[in-house]
Protein backbone atom coordinates (compact mmCIF):
# COMPACT_ATOMS: atom_id res chain seq x y z
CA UNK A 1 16.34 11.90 11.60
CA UNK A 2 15.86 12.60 7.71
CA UNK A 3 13.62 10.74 5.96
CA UNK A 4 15.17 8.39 3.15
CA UNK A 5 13.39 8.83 -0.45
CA UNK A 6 13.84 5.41 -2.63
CA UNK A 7 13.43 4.43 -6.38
CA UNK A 8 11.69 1.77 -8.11
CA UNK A 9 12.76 -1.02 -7.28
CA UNK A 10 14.79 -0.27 -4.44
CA UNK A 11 14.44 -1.05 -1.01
CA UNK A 12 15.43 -0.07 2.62
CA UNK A 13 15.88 -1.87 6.32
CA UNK A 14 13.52 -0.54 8.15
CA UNK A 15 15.27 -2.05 11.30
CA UNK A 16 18.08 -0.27 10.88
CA UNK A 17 17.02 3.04 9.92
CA UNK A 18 14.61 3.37 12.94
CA UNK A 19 15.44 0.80 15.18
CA UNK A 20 12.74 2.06 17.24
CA UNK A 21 9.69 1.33 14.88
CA UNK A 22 7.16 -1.08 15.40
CA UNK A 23 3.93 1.15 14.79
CA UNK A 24 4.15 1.45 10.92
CA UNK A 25 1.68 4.59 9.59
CA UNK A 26 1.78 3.33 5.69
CA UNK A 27 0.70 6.56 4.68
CA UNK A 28 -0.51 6.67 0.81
CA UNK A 29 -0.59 9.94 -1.14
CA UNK A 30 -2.64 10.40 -5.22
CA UNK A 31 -4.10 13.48 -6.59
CA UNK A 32 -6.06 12.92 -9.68
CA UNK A 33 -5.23 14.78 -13.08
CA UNK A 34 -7.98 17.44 -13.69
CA UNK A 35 -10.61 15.62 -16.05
CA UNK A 36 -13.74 16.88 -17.02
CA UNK A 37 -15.46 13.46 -16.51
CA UNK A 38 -15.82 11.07 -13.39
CA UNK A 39 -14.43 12.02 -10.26
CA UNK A 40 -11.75 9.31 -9.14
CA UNK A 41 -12.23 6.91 -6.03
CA UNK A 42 -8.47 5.56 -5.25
CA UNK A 43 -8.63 2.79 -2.68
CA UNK A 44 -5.44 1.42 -0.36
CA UNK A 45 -5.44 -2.15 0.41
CA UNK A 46 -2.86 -4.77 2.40
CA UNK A 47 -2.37 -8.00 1.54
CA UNK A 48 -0.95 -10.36 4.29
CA UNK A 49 1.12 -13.11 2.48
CA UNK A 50 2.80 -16.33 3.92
CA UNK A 51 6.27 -17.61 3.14
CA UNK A 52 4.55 -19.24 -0.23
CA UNK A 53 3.72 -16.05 -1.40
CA UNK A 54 -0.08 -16.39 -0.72
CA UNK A 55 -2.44 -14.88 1.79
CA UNK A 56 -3.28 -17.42 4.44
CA UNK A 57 -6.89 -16.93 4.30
CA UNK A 58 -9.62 -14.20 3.01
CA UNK A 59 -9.27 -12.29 6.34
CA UNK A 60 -5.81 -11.46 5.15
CA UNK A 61 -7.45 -8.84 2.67
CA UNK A 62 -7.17 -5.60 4.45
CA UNK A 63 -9.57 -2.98 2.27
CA UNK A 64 -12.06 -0.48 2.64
CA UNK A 65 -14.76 -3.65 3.65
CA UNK A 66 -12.51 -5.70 6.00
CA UNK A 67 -10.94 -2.81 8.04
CA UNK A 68 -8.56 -4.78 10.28
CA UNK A 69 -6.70 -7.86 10.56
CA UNK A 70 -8.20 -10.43 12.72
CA UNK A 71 -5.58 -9.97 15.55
CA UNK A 72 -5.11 -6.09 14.58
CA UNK A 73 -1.94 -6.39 13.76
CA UNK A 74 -2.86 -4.78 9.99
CA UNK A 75 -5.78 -1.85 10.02
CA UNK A 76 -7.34 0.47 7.79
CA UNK A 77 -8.07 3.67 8.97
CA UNK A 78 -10.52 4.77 6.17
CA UNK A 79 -11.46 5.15 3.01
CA UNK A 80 -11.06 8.68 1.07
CA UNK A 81 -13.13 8.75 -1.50
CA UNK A 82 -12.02 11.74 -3.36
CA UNK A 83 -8.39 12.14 -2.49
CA UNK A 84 -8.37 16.04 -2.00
CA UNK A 85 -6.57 17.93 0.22
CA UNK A 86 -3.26 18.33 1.37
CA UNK A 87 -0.96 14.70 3.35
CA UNK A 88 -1.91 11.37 3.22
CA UNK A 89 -5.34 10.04 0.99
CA UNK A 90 -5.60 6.93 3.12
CA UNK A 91 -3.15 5.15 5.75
CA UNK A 92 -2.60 1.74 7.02
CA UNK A 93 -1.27 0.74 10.55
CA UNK A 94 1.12 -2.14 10.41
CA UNK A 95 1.98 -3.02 14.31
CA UNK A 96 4.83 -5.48 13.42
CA UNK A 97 5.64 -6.04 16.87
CA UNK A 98 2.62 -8.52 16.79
CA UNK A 99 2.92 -9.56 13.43
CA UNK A 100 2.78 -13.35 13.82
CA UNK A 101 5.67 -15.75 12.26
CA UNK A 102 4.05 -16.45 9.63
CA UNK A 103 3.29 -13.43 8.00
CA UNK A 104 6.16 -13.21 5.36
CA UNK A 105 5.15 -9.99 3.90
CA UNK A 106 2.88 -7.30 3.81
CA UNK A 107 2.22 -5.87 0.03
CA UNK A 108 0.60 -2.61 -0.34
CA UNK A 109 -1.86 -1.58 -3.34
CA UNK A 110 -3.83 1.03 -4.46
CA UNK A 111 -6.64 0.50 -6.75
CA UNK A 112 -9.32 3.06 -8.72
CA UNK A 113 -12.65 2.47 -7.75
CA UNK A 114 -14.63 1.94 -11.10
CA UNK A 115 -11.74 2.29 -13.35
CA UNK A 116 -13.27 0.34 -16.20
CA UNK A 117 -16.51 1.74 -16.05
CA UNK A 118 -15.25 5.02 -15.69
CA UNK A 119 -12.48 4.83 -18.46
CA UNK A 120 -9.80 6.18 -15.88
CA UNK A 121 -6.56 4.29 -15.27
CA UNK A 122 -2.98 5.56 -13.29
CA UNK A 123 -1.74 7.71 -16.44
CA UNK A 124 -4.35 10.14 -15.30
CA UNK A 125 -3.26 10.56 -11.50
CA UNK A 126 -0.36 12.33 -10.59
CA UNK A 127 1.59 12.85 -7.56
CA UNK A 128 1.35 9.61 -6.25
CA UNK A 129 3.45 8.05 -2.86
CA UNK A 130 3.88 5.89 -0.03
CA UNK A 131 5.80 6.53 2.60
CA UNK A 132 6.99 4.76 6.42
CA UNK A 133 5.75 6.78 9.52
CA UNK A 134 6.69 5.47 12.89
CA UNK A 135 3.71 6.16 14.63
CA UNK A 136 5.22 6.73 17.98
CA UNK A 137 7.32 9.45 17.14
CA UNK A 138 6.11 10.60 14.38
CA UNK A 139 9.05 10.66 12.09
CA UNK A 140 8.80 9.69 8.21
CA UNK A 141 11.33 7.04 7.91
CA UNK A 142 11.08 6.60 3.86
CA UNK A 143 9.15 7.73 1.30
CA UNK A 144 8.31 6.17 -2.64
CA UNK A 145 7.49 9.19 -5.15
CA UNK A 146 6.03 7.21 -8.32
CA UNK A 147 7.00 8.94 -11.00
CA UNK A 148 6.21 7.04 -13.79
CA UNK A 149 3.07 7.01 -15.78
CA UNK A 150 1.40 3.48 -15.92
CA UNK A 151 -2.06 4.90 -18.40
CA UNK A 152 -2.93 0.92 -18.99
CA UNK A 153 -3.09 0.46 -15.58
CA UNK A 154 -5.93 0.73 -13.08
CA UNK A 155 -4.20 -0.82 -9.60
CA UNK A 156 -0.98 -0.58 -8.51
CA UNK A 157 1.34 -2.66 -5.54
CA UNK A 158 2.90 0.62 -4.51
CA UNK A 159 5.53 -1.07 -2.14
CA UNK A 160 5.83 -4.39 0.47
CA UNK A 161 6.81 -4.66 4.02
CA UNK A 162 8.63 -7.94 4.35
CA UNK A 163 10.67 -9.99 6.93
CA UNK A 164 14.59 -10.71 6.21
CA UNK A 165 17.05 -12.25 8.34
CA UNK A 166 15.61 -10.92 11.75
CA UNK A 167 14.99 -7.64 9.83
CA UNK A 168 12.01 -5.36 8.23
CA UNK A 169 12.77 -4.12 5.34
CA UNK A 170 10.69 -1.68 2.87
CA UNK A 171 10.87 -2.10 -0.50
CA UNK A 172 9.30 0.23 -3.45
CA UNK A 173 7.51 -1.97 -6.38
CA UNK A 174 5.46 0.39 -8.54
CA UNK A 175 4.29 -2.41 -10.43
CA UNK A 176 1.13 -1.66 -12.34
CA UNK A 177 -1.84 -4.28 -13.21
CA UNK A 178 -4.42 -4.08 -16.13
CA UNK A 179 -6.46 -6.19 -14.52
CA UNK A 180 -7.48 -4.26 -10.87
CA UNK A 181 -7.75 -5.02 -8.03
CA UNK A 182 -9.10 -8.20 -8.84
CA UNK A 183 -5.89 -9.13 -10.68
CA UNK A 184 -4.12 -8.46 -7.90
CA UNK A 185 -6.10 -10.11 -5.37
CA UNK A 186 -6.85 -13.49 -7.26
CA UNK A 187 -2.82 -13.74 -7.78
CA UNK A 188 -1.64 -13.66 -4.07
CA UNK A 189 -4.76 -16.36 -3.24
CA UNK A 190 -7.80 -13.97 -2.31
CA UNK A 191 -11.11 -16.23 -4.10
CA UNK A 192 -13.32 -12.94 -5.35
CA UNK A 193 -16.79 -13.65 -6.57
């Protein structure tokens, strides 16, 4: 099976391209432009979000401090903090065979660690994707290549995992945010300090 490679925008049933999957390997790619300053942190995070479009509670914030869902069905596996080398910077595990009901969607974001401080933003990384892996077999299912160049921006939702009519479907966002992480966060209901 060939892996399917989607636009903005764009998205893909995840049920019936591998009907197979329920181990989901988000794996999430970035390689920063070569700057003479700061080195770059990227960091992946899932959101969990109900059928309102909110997370249900703070323990649906999946990030480099709350590794795992409370009922595992979401986990980190770690944070890079330098993004070099060669395959994925950081992954996420999405077991949607024990996804519960209520879980509408899953929404995937990368942020840059200190991006204010730091004067870096996504116009100054390159290279940048998220792609499906069924962890069971091993097979890339789809892939995102960003392509464009967001240089206001310093956290992205990179793509969402979301329930439709009995299916999973994938779909590729590459919608940038201004205002980080914590613009992200405070719109789908997470209460940051």
């Amino acid at each position: 099976m060939s892996s399917l490679t989607l636009s903005k925008g764009s998205n893909l049933s995840l049920t019936k391209a591998d009907p197979g999957l329920e181990r989901a390997v988000i794996g999430l790619g970035w390689d920063p432009r070569t700057t003479s300053g700061d080195p770059f942190d990227l960091d992946a995070s899932a959101l969990l979000l109900g059928a309102n479009g909110k997370v249900r509670s703070q323990d649906d914030f999946i990030f480099y401090n709350q590794l795992s869902a409370k009922d595992g069905s979401v986990v980190h596996l770690g944070d890079n903090r330098t993004g070099l080398g060669d395959g994925d910077d950081e992954q996420i595990l999405i077991d949607l065979s024990i996804l519960t009901d209520d879980v509408d969607r899953v929404v995937i974001v990368v942020s840059i660690d200190q991006a204010d401080a730091r004067h870096q933003n996504f116009g100054q990384v390159r290279d940048a994707y998220c792609r499906v892996v069924n962890q069971d077999t091993d097979t890339e299912v789809v892939r995102y290549d960003l392509s464009e160049d967001a240089a206001a921006e310093t956290c992205m939702i990179f793509a969402e995992i979301y329930r439709n009519r009995g299916e999973w479907k994938f779909r590729a966002i590459g919608q940038g945010y201004a205002s980080g992480l914590y613009g992200v966060a405070t719109d789908f209901g997470i209460a940051l300090d």
